[in-house]
PDB file of N, CA and C in Angstrom:
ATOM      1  N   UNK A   1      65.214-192.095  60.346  1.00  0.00           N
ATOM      2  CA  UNK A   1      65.371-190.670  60.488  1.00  0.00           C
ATOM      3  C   UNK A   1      65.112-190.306  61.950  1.00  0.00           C
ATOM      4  N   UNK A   2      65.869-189.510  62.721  1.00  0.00           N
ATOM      5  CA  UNK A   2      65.272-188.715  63.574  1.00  0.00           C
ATOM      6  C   UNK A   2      65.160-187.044  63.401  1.00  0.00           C
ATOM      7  N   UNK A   3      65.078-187.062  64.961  1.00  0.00           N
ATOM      8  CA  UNK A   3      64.032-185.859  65.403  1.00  0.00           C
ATOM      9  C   UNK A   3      64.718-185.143  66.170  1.00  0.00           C
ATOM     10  N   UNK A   4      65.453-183.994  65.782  1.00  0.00           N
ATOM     11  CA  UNK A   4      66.425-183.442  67.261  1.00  0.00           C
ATOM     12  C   UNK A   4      65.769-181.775  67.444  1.00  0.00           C
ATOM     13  N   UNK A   5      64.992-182.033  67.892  1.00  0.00           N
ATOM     14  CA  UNK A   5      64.454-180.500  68.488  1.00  0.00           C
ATOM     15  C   UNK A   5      65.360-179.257  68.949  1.00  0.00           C
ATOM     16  N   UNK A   6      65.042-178.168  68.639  1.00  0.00           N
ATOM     17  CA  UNK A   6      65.564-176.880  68.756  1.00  0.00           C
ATOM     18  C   UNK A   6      65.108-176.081  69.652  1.00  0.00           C
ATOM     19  N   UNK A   7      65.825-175.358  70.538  1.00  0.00           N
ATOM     20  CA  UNK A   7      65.579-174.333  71.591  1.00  0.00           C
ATOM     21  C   UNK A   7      64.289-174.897  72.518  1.00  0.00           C
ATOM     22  N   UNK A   8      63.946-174.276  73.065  1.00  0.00           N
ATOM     23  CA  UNK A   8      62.850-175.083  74.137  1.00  0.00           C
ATOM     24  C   UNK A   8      61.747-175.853  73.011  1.00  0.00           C
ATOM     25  N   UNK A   9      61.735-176.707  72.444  1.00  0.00           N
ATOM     26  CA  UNK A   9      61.057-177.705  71.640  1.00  0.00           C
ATOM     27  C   UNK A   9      61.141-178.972  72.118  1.00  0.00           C
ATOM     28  N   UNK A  10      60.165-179.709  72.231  1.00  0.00           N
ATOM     29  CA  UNK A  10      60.274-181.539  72.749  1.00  0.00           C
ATOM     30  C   UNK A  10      59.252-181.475  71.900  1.00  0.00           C
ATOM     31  N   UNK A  11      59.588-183.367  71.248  1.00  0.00           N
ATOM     32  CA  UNK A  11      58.648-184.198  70.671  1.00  0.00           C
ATOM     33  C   UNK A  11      58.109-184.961  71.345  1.00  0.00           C
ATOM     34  N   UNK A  12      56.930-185.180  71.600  1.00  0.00           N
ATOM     35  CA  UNK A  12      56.074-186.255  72.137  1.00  0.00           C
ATOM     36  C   UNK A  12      55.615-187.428  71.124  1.00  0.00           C
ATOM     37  N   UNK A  13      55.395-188.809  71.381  1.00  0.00           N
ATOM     38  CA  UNK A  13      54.346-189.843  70.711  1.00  0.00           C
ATOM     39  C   UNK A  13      53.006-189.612  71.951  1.00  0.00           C
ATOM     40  N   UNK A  14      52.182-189.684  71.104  1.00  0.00           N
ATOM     41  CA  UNK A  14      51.132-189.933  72.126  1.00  0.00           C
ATOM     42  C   UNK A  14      50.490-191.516  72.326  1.00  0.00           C
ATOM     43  N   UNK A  15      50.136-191.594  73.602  1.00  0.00           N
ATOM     44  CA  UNK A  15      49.425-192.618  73.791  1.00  0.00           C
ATOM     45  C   UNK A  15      48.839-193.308  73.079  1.00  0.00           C
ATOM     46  N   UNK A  16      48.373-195.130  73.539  1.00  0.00           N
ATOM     47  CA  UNK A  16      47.394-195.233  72.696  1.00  0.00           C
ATOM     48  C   UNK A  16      46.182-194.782  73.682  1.00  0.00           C
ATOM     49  N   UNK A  17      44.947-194.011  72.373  1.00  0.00           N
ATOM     50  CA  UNK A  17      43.780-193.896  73.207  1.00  0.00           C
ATOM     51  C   UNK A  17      42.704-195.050  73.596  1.00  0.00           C
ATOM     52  N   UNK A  18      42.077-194.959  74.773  1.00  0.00           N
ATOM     53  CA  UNK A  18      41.335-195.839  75.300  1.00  0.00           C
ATOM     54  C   UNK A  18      40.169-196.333  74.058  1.00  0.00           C
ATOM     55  N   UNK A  19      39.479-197.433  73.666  1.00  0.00           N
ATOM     56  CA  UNK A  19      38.815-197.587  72.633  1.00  0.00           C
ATOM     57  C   UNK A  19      37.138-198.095  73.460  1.00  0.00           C
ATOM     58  N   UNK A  20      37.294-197.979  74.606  1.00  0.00           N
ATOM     59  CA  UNK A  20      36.080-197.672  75.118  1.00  0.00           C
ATOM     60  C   UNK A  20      35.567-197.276  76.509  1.00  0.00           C
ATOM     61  N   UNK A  21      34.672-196.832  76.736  1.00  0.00           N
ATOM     62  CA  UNK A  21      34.961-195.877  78.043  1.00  0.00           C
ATOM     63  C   UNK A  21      34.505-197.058  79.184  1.00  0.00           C
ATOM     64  N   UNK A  22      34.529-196.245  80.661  1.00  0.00           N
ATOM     65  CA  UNK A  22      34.507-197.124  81.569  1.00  0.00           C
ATOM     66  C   UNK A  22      33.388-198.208  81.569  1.00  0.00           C
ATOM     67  N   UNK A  23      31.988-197.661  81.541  1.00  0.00           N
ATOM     68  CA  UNK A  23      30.873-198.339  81.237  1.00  0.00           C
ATOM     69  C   UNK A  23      30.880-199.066  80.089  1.00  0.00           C
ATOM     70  N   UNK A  24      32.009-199.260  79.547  1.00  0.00           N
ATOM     71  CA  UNK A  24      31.706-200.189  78.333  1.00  0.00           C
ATOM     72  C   UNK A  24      31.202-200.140  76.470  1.00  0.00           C
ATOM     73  N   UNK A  25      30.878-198.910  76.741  1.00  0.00           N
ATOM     74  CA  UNK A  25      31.123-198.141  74.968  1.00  0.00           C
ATOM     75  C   UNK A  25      31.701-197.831  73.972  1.00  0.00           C
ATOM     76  N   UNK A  26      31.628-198.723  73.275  1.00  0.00           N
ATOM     77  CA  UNK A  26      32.542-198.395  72.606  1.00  0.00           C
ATOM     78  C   UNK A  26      33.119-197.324  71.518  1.00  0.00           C
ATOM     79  N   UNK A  27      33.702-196.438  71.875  1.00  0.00           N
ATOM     80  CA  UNK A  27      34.396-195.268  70.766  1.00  0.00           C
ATOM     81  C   UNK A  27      34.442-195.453  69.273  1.00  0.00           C
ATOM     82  N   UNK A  28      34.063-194.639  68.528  1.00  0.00           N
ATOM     83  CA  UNK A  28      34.419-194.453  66.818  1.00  0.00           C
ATOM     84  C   UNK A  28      35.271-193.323  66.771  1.00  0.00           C
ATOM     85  N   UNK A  29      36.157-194.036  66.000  1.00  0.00           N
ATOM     86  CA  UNK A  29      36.947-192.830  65.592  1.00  0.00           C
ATOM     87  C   UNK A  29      36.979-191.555  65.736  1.00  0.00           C
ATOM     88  N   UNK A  30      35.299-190.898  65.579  1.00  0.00           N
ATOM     89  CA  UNK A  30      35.112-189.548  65.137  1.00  0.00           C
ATOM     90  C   UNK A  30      34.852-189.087  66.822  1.00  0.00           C
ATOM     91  N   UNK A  31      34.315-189.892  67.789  1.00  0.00           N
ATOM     92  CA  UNK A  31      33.787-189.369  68.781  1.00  0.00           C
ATOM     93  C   UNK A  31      35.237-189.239  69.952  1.00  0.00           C
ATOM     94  N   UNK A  32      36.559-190.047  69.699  1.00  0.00           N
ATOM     95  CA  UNK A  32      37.430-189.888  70.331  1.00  0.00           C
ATOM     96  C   UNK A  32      37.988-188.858  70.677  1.00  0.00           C
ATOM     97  N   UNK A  33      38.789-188.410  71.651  1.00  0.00           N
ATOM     98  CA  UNK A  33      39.758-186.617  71.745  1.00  0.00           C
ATOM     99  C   UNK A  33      40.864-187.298  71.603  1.00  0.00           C
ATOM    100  N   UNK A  34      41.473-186.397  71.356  1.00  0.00           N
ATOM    101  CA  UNK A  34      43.000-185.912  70.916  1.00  0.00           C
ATOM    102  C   UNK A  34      43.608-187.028  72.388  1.00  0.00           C
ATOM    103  N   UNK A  35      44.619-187.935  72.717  1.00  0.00           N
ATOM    104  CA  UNK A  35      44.790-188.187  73.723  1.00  0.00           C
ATOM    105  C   UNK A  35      45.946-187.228  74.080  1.00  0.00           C
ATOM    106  N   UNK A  36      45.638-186.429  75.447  1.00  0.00           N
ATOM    107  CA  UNK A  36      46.439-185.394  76.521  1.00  0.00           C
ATOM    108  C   UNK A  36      48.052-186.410  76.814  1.00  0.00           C
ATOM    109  N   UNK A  37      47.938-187.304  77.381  1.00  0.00           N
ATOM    110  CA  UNK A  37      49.171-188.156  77.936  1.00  0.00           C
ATOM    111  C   UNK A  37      49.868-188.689  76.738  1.00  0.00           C
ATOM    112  N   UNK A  38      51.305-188.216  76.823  1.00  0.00           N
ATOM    113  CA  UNK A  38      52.266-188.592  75.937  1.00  0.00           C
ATOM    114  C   UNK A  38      53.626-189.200  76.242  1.00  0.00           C
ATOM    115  N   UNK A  39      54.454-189.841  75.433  1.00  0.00           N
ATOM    116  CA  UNK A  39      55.944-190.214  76.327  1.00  0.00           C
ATOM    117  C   UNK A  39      56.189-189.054  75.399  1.00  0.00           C
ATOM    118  N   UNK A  40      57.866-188.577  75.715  1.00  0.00           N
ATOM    119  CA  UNK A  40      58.895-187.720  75.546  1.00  0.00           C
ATOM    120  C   UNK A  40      59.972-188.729  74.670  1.00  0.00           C
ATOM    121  N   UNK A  41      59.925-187.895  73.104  1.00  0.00           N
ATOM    122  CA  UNK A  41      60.826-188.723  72.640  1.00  0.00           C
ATOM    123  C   UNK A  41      61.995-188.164  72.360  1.00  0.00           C
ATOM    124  N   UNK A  42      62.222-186.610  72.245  1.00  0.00           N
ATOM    125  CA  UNK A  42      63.560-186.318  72.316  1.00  0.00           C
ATOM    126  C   UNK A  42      63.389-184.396  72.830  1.00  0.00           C
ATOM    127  N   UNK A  43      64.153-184.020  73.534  1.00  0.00           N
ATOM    128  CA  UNK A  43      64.580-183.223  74.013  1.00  0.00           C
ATOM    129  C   UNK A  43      65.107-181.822  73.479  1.00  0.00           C
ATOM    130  N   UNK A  44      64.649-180.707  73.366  1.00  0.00           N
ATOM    131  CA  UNK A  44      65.897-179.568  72.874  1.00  0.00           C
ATOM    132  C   UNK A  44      66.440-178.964  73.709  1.00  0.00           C
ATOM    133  N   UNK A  45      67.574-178.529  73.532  1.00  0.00           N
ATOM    134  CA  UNK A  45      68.823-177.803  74.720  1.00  0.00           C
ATOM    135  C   UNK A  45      68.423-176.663  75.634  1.00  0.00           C
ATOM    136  N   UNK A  46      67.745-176.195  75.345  1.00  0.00           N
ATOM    137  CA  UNK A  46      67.066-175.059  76.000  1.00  0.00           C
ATOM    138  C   UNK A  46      67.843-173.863  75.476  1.00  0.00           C
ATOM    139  N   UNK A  47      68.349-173.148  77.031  1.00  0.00           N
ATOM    140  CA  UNK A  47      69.220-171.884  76.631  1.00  0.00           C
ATOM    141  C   UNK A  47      67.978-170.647  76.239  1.00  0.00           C
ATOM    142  N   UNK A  48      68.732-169.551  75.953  1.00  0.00           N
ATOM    143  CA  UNK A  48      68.131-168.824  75.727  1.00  0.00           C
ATOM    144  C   UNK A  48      67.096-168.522  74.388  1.00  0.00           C
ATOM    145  N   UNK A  49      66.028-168.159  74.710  1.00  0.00           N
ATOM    146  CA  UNK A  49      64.552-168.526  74.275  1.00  0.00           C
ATOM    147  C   UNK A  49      63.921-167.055  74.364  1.00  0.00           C
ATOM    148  N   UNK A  50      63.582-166.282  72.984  1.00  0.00           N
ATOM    149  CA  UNK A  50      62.865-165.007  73.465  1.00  0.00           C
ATOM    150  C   UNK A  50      63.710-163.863  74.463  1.00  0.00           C
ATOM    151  N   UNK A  51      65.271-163.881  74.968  1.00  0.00           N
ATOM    152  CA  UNK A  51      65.464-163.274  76.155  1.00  0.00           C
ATOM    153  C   UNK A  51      65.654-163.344  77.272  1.00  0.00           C
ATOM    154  N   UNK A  52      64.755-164.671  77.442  1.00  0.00           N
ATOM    155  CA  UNK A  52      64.952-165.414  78.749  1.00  0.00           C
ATOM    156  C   UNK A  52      65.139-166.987  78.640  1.00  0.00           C
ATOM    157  N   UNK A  53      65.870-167.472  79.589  1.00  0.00           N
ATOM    158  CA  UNK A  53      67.020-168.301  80.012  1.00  0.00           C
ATOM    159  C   UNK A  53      66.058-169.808  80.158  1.00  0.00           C
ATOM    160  N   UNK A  54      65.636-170.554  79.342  1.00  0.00           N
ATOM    161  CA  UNK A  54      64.830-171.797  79.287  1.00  0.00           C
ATOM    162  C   UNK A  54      65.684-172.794  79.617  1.00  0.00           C
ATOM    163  N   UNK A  55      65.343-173.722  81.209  1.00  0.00           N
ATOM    164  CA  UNK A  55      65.698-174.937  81.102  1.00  0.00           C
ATOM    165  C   UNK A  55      64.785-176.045  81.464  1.00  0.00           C
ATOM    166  N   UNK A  56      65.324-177.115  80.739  1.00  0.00           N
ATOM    167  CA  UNK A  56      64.256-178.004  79.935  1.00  0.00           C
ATOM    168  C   UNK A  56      64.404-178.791  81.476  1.00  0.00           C
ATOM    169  N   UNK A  57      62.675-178.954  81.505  1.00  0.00           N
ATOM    170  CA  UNK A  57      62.204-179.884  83.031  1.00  0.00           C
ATOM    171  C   UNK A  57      62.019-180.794  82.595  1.00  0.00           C
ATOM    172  N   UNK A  58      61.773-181.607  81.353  1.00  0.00           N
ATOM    173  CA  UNK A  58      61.260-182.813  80.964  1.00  0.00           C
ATOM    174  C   UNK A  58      62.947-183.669  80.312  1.00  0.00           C
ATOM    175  N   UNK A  59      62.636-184.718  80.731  1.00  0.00           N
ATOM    176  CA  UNK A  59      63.471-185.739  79.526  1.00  0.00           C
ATOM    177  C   UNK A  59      63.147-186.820  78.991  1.00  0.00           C
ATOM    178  N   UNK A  60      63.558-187.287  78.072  1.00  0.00           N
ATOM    179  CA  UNK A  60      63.570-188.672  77.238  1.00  0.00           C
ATOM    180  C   UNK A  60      62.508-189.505  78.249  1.00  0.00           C
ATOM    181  N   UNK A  61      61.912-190.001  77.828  1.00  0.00           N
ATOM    182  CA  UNK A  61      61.086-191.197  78.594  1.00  0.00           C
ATOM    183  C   UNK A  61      60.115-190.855  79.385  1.00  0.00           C
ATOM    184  N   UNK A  62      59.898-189.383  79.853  1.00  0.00           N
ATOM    185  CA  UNK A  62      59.022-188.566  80.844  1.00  0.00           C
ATOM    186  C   UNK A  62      57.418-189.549  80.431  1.00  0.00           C
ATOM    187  N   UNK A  63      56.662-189.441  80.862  1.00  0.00           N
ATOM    188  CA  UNK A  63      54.998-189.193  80.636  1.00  0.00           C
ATOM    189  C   UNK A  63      54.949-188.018  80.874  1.00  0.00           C
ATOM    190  N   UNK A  64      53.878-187.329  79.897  1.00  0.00           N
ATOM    191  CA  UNK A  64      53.793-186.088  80.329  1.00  0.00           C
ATOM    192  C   UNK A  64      52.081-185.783  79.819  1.00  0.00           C
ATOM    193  N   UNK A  65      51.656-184.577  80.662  1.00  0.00           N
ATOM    194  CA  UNK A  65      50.054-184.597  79.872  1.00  0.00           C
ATOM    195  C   UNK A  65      50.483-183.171  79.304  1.00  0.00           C
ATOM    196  N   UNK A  66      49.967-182.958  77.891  1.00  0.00           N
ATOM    197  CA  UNK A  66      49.907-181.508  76.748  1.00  0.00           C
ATOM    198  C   UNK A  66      49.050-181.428  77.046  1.00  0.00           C
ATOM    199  N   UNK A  67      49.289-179.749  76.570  1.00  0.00           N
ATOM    200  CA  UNK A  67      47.073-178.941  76.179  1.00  0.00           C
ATOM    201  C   UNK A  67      46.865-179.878  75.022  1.00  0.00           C
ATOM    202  N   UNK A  68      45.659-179.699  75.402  1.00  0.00           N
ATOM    203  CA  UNK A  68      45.145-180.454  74.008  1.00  0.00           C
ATOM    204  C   UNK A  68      45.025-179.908  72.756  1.00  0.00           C
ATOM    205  N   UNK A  69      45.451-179.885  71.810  1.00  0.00           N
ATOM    206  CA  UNK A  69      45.360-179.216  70.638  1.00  0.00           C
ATOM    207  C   UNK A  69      46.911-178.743  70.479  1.00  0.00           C
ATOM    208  N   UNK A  70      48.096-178.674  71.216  1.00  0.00           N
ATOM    209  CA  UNK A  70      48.601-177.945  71.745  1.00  0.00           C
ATOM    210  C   UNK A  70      50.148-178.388  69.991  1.00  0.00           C
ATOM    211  N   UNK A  71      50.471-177.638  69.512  1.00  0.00           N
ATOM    212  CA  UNK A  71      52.073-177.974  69.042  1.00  0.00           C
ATOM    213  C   UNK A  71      51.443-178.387  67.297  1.00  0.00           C
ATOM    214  N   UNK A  72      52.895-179.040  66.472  1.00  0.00           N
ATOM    215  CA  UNK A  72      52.637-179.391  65.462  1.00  0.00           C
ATOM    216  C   UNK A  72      52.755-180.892  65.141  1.00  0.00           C
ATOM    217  N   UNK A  73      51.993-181.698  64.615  1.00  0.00           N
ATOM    218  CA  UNK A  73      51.725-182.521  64.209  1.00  0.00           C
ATOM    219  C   UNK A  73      52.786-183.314  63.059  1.00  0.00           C
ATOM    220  N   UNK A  74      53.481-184.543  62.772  1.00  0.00           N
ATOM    221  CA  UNK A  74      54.300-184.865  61.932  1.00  0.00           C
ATOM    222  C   UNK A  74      54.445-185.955  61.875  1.00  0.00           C
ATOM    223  N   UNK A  75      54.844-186.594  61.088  1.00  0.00           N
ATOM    224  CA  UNK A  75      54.380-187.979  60.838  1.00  0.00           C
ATOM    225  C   UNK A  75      55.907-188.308  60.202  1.00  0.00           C
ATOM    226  N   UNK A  76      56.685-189.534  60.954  1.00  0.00           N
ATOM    227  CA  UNK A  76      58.039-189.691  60.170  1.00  0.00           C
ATOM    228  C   UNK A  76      58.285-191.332  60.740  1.00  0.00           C
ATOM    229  N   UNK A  77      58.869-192.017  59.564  1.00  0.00           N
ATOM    230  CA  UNK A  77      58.574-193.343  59.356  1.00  0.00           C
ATOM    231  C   UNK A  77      57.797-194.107  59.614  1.00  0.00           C
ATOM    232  N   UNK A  78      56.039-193.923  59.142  1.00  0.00           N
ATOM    233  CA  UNK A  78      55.295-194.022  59.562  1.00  0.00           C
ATOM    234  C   UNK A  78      54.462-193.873  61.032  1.00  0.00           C
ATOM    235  N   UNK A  79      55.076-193.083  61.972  1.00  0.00           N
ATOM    236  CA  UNK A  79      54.814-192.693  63.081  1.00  0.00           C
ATOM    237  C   UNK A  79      54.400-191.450  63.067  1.00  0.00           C
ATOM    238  N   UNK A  80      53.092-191.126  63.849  1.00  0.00           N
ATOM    239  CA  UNK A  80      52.770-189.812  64.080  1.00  0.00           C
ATOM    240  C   UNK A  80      53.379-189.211  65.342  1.00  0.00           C
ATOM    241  N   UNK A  81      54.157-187.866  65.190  1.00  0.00           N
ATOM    242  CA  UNK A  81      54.312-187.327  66.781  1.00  0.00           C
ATOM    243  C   UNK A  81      54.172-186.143  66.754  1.00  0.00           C
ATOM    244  N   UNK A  82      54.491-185.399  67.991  1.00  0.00           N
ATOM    245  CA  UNK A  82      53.866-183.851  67.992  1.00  0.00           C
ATOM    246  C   UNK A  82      55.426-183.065  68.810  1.00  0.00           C
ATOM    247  N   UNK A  83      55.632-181.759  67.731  1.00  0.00           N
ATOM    248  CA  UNK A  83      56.871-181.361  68.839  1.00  0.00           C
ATOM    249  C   UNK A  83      55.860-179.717  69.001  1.00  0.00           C
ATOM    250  N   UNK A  84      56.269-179.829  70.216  1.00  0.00           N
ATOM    251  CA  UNK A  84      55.276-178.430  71.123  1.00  0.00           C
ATOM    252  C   UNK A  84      56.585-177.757  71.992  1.00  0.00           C
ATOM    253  N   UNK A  85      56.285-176.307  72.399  1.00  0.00           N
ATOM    254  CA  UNK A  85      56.763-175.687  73.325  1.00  0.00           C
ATOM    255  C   UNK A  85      56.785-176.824  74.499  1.00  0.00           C
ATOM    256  N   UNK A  86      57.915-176.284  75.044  1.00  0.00           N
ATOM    257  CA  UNK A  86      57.466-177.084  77.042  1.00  0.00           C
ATOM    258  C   UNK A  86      56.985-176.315  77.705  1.00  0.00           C
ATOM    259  N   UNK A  87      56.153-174.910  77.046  1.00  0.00           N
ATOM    260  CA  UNK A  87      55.098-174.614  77.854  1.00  0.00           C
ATOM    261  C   UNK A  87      54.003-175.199  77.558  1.00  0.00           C
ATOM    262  N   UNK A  88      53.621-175.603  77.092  1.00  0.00           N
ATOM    263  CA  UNK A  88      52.403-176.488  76.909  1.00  0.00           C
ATOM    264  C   UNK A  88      52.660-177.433  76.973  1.00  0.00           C
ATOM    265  N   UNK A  89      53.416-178.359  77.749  1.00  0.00           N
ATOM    266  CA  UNK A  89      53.409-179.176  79.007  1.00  0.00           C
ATOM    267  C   UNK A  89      52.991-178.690  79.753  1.00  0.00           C
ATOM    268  N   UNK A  90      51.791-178.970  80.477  1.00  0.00           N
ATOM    269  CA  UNK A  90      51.526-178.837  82.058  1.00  0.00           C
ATOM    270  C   UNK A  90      51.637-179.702  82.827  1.00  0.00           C
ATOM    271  N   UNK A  91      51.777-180.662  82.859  1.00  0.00           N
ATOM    272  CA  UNK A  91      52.648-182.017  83.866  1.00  0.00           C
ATOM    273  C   UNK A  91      53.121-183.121  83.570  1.00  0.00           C
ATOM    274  N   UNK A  92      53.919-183.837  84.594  1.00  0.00           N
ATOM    275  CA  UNK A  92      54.859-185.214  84.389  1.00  0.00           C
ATOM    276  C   UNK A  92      54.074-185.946  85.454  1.00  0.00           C
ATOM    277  N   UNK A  93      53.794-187.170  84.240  1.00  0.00           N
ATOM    278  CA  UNK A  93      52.700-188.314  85.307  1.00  0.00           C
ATOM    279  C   UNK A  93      53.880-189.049  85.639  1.00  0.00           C
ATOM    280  N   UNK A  94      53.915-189.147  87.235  1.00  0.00           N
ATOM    281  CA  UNK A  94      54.310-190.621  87.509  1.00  0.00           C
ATOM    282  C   UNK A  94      53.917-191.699  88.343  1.00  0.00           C
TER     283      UNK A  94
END
């Protein structure tokens, strides 16, 4: 199955998160965050959005860091991903 996003909408996978921090600790499940850095797995057309004229800055393959908390959550062939506004993108790591 895929995922073809609508009007300013992108799906992200997120990272895997780090499983222990620099000093050497190791993380449980419960104490981890949400990981911010995601790839870009598919794109929506933009166009007009609310009135005004949305074009999409991100594409396919981007890294990108989300707010945290940021979009909806979905889970499809056993994969979890998140499709959010591309305003809540605030940047492209490269």
């Amino acid at each position: 199955m895929t995922i073809k996003p609508l009007a300013d909408n992108v799906v992200i996978k997120a990272t895997v998160a780090e499983e222990t921090t620099k000093s050497g600790i190791v993380l449980t499940s419960a104490s981890k965050e949400k990981p911010q850095i995601a790839e870009v797995v598919a794109v929506g057309p933009g166009g007009l959005v609310d009135g005004k004229e949305v074009v999409m800055t991100v594409s396919v393959g981007d890294k990108v860091i989300a707010a945290k908390y940021a979009g909806t959550e979905i889970k499809v062939d056993n994969e979890e991903y998140t499709v959010l506004r591309l305003s809540d993108i605030l940047a492209i790591v490269e």
